[in-house]
N, C-alpha and C. Protein backbone atom coordinates (compact mmCIF):
# COMPACT_ATOMS: atom_id res chain seq x y z
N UNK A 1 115.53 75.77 101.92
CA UNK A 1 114.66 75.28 102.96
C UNK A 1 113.50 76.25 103.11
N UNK A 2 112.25 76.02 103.03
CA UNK A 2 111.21 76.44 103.11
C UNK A 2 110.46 76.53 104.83
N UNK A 3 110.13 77.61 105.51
CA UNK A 3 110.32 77.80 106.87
C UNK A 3 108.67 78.67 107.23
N UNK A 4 108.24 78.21 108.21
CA UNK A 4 106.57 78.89 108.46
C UNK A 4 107.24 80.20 109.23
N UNK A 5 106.75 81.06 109.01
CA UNK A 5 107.40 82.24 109.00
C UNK A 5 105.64 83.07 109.77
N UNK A 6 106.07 83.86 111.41
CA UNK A 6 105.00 84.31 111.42
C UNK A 6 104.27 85.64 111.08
N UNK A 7 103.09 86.27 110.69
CA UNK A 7 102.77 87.30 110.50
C UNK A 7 101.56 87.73 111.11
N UNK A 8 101.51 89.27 111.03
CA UNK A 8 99.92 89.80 111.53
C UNK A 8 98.85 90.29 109.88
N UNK A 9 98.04 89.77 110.19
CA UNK A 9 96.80 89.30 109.38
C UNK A 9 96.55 91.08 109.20
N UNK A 10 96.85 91.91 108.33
CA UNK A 10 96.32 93.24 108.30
C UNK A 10 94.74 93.41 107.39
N UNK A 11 94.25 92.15 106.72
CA UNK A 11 93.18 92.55 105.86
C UNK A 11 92.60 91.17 105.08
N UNK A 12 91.51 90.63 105.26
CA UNK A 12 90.81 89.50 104.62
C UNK A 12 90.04 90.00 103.71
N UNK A 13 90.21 88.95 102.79
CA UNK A 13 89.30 88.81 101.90
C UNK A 13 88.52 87.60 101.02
N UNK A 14 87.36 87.67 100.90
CA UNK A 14 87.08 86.30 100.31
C UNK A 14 86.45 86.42 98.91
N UNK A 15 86.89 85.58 98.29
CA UNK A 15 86.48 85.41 96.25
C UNK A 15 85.98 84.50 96.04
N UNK A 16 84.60 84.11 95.74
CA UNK A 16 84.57 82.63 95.55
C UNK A 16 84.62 81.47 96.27
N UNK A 17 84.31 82.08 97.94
CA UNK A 17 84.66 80.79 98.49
C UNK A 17 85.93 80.79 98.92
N UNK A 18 87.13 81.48 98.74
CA UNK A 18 88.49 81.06 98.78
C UNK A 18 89.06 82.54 99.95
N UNK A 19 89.43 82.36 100.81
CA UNK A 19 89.93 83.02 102.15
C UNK A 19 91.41 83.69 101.60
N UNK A 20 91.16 84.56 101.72
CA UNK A 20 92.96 85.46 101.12
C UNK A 20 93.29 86.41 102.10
N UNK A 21 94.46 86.94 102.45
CA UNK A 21 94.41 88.42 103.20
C UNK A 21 96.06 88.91 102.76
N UNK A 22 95.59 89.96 103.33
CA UNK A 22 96.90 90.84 103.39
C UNK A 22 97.77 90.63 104.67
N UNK A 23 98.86 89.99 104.71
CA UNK A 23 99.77 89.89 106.10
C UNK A 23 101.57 90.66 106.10
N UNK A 24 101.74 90.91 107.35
CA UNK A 24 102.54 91.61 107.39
C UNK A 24 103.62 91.13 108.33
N UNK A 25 104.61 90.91 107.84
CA UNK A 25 106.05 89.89 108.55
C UNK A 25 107.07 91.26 108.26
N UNK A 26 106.90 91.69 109.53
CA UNK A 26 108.21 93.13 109.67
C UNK A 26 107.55 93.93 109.20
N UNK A 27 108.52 94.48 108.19
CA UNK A 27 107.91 95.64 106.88
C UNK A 27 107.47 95.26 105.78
N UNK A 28 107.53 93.75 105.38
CA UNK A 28 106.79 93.49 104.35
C UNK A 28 105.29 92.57 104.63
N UNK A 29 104.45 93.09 103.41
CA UNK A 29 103.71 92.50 103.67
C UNK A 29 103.20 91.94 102.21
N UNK A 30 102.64 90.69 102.24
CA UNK A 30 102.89 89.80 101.23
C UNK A 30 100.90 89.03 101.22
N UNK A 31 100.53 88.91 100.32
CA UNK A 31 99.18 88.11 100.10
C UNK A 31 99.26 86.49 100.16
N UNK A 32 98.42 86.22 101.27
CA UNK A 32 98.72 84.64 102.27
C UNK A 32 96.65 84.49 101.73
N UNK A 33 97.02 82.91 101.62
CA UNK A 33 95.57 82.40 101.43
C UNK A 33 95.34 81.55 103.08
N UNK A 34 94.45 82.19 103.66
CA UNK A 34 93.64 81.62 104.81
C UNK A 34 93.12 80.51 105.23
N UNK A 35 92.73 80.23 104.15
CA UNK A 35 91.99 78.67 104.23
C UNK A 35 91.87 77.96 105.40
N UNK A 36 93.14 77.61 105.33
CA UNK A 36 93.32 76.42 106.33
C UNK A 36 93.12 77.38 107.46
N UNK A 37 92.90 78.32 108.23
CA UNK A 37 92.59 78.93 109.10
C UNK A 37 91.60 79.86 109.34
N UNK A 38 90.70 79.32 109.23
CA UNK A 38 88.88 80.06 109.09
C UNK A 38 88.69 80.71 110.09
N UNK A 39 89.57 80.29 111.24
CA UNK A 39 89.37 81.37 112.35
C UNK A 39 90.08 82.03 112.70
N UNK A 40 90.99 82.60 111.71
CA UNK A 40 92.22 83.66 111.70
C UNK A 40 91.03 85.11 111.50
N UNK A 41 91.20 86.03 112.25
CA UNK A 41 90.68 87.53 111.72
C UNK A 41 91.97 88.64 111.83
N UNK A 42 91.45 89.60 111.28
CA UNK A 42 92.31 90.59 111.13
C UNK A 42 93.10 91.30 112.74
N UNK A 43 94.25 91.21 112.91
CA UNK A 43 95.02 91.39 113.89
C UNK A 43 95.34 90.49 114.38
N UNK A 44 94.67 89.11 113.70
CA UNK A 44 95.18 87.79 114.45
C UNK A 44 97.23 87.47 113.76
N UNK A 45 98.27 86.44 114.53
CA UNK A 45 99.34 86.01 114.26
C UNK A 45 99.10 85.06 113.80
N UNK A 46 99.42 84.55 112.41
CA UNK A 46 99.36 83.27 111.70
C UNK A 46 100.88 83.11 111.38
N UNK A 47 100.85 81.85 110.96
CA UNK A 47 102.18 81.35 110.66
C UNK A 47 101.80 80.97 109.54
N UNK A 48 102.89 81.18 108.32
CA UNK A 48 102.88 81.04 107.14
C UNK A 48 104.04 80.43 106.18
N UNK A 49 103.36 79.38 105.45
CA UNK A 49 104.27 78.21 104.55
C UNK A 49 103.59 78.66 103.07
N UNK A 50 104.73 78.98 102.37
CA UNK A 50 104.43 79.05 101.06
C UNK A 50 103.33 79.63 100.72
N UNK A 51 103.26 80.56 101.53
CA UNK A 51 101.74 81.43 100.98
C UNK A 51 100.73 80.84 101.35
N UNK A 52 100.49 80.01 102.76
CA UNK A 52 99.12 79.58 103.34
C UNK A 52 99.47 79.67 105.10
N UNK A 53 98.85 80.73 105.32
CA UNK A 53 98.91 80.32 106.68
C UNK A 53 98.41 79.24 107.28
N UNK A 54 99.02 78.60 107.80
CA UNK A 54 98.43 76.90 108.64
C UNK A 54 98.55 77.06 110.20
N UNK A 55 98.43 78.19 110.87
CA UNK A 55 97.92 78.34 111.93
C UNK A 55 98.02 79.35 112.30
N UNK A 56 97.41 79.67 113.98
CA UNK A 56 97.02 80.96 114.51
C UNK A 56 97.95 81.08 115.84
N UNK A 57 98.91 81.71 116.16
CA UNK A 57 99.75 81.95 117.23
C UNK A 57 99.75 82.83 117.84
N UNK A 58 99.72 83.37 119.03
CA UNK A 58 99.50 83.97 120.07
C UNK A 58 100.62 85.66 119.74
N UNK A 59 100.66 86.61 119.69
CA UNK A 59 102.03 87.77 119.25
C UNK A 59 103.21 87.35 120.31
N UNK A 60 103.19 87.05 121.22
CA UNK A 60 104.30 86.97 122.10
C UNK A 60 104.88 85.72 121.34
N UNK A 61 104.23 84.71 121.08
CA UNK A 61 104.99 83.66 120.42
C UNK A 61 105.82 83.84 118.71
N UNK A 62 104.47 84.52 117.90
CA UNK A 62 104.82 85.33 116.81
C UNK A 62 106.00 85.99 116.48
N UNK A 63 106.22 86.37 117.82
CA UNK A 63 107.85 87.99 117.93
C UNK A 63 108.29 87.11 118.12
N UNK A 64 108.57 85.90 119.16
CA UNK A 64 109.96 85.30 119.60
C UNK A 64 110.46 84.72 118.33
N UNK A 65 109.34 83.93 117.40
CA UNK A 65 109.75 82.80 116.57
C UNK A 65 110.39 84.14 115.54
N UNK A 66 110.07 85.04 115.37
CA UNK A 66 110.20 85.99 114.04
C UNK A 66 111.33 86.57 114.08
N UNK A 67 112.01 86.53 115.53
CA UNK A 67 113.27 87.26 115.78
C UNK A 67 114.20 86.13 115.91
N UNK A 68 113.74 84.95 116.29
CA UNK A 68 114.69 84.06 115.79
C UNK A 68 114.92 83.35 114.67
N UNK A 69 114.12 83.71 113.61
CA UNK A 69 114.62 83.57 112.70
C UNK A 69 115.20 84.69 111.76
N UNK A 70 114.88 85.98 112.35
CA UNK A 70 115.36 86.38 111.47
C UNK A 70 117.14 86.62 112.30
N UNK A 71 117.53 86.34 113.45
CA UNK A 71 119.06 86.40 113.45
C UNK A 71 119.15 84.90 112.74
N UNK A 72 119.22 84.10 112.66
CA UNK A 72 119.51 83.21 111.70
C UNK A 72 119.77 83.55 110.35
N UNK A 73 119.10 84.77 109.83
CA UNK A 73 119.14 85.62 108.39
C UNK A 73 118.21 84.55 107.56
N UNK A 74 117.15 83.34 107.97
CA UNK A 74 116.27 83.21 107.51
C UNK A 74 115.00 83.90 107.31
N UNK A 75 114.49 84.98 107.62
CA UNK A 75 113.68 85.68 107.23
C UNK A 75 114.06 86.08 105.69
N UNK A 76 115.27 87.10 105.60
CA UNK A 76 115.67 87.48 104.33
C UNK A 76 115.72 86.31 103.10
N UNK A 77 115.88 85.54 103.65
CA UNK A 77 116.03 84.33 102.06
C UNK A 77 114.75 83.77 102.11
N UNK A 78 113.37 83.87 102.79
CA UNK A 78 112.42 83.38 102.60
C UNK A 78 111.47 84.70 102.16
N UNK A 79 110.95 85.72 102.39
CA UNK A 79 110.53 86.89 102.28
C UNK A 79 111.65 87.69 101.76
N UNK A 80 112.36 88.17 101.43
CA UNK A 80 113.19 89.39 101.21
C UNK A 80 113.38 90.75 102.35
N UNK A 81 114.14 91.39 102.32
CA UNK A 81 114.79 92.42 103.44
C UNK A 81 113.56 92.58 104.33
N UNK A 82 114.13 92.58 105.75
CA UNK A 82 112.64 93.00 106.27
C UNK A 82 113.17 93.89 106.97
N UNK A 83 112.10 94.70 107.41
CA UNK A 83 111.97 96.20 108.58
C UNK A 83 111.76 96.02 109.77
N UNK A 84 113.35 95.32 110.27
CA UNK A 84 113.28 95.31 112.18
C UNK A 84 112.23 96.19 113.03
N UNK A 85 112.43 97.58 112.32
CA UNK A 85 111.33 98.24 113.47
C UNK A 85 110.03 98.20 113.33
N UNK A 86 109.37 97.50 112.00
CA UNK A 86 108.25 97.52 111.98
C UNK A 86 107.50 96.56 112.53
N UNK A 87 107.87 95.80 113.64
CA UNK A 87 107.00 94.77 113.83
C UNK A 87 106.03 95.20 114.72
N UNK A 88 106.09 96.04 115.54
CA UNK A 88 104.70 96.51 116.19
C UNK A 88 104.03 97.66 115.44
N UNK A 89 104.13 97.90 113.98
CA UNK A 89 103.28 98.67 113.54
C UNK A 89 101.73 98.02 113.18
């Protein structure tokens, strides 16, 4: 099962026209294409499907959804091990 999973936007970049950044879900952080969210900036919470964030969520909403999934142990099978304490880094 494939799950929008949320993260903080640490770094944009654009190639060609095409919206990319660096985002960070716990301790990992993984390269998400923007697109669909032109008005995501850096420190913004996006939620992310298969490597596209498809929207912009508030951090209080971000943490709740992120901690409930990850006691579910869906974080780990969608991203790999993550770093409980890193989410307010």
């Amino acid at each position: 099962m494939c799950l929008a999973i949320p993260g903080r936007v640490l770094e944009i970049d654009e190639l060609n026209g095409l919206r990319s950044g660096r985002v960070q879900f716990g301790g990992i952080v993984r390269a998400v294409r923007l697109d669909f969210v032109p008005e995501a900036s850096t420190g913004d919470y996006v939620m992310v499907h298969v490597g596209f964030a498809i929207s912009r969520v508030d951090q209080d909403e971000a943490k709740r959804t992120y901690e409930a999934l990850q006691a579910m142990g869906a974080i780990e099978a969608e991203i790999g091990p993550a770093d409980s304490q890193a989410w307010d880094r």
